[in-house]
C-alpha atoms as a PDB file:
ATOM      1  CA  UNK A   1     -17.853  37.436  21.893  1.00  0.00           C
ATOM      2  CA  UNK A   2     -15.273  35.546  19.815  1.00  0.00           C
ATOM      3  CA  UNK A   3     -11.708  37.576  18.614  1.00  0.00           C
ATOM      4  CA  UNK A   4     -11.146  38.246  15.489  1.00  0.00           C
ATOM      5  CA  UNK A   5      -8.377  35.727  15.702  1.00  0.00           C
ATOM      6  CA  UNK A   6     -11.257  32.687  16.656  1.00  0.00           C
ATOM      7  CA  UNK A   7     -13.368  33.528  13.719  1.00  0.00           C
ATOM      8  CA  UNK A   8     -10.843  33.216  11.176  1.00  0.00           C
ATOM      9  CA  UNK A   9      -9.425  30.064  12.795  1.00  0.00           C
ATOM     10  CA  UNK A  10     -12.851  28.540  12.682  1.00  0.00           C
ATOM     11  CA  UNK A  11     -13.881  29.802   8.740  1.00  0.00           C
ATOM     12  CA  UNK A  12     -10.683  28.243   8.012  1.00  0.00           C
ATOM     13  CA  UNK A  13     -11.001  24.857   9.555  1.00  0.00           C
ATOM     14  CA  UNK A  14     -14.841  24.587   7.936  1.00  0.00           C
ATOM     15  CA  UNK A  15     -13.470  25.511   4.360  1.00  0.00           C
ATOM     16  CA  UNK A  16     -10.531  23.019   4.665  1.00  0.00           C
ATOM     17  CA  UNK A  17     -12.743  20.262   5.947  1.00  0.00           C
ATOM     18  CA  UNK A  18     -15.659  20.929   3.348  1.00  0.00           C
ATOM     19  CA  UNK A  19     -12.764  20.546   0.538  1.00  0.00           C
ATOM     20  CA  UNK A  20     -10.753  17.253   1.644  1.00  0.00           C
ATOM     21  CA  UNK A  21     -13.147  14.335  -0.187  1.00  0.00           C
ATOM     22  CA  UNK A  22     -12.506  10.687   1.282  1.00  0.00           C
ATOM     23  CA  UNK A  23     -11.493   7.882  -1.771  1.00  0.00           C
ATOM     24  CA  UNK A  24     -13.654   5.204  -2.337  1.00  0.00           C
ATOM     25  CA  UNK A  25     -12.206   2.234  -1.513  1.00  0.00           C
ATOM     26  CA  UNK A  26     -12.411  -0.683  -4.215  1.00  0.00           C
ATOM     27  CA  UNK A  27     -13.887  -3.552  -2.921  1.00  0.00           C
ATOM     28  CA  UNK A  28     -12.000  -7.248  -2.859  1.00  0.00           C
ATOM     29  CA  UNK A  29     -11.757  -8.735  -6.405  1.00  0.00           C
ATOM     30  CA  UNK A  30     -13.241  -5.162  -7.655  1.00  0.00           C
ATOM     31  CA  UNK A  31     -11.948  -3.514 -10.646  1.00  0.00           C
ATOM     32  CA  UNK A  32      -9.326  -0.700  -9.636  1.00  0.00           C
ATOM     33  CA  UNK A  33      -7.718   0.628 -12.909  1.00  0.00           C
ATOM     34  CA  UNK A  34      -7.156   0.769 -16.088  1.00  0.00           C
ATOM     35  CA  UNK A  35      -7.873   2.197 -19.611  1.00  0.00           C
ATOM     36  CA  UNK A  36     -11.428   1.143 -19.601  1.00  0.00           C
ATOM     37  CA  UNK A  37     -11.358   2.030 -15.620  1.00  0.00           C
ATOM     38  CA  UNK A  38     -13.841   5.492 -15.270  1.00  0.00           C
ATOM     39  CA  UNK A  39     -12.988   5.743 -11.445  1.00  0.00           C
ATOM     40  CA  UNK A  40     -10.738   8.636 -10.136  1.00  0.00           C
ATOM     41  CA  UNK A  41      -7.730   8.328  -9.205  1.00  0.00           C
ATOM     42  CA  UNK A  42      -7.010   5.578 -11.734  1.00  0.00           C
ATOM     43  CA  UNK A  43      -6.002   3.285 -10.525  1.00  0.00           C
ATOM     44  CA  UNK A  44      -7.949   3.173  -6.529  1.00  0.00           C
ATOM     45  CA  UNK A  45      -6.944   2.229  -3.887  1.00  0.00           C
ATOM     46  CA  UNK A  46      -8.265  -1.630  -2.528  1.00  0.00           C
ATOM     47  CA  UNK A  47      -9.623  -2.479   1.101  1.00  0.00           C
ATOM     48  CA  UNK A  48      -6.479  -2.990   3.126  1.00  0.00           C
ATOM     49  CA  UNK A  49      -4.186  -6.025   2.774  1.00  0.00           C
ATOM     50  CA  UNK A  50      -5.232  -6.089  -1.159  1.00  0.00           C
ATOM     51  CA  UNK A  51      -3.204  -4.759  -4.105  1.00  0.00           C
ATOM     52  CA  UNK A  52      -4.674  -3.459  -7.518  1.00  0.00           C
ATOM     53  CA  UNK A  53      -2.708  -5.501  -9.825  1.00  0.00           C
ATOM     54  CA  UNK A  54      -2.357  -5.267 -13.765  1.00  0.00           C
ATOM     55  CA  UNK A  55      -4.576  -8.069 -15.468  1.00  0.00           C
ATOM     56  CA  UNK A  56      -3.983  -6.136 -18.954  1.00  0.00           C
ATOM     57  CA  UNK A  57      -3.692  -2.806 -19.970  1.00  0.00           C
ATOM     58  CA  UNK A  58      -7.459  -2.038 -19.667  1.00  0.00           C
ATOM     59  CA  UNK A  59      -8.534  -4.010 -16.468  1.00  0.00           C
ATOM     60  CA  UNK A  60      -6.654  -4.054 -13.228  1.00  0.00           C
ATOM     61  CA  UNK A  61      -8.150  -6.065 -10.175  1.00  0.00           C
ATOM     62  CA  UNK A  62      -7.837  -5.907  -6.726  1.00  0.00           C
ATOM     63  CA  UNK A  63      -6.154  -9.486  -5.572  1.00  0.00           C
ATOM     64  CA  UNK A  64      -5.125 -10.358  -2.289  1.00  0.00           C
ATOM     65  CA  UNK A  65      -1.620 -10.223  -1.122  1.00  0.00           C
ATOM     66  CA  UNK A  66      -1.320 -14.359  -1.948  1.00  0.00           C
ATOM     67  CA  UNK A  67      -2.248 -14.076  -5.409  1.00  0.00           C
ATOM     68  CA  UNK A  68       0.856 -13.648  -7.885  1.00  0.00           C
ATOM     69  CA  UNK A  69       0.538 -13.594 -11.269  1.00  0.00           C
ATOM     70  CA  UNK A  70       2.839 -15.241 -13.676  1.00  0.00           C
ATOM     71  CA  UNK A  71       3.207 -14.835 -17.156  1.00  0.00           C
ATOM     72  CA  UNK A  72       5.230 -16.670 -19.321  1.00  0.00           C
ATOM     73  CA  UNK A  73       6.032 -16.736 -23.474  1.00  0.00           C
ATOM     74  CA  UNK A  74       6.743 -19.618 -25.052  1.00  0.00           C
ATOM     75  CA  UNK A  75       9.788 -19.586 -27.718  1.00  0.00           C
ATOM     76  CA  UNK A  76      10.531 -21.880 -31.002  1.00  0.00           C
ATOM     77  CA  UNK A  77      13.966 -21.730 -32.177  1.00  0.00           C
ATOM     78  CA  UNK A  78      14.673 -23.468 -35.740  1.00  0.00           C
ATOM     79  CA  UNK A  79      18.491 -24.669 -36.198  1.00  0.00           C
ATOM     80  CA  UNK A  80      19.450 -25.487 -39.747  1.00  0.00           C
ATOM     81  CA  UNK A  81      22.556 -27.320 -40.601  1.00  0.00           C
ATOM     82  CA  UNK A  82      24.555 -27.160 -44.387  1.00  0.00           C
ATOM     83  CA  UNK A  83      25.863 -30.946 -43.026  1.00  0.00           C
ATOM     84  CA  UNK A  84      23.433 -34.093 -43.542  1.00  0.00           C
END
């Protein structure tokens, strides 16, 4: 017959492993995050070696560790002169 002590170790350990869910993992070049993302958590976590990185505000990606993203802005500056 089990002690008292057993039972309540085991009822514990069945509840605690019936609550602890495992992530889905996003798959290479998935879509991870995001406003328009529905997933949870937001953003998800990628297969291993892979990052979920920003593409804008509504889509994130997940890129492998080689990809980097650059972003640049180009600038016009006007100079006017009172001399001929």
């Amino acid at each position: 017959m089990l002690s008292l002590r057993t039972l309540i170790a085991i009822i514990t350990t069945a509840s605690l492993s019936s609550t602890v869910t495992a992530q889905k993992v996003i798959p290479n070049w998935g879509h991870c995050g995001g406003l328009a993302f529905s997933g949870t958590p937001n953003p998800s976590p990628c297969a291993d070696g892979w990052t979920c990185t920003v593409a804008n505000q509504y889509y994130w990606q997940c890129l492998p560790p080689s990809t980097t993203t650059t972003t640049t802005r180009a600038t016009t500056s006007t100079t006017t002169s009172k001399y001929p």
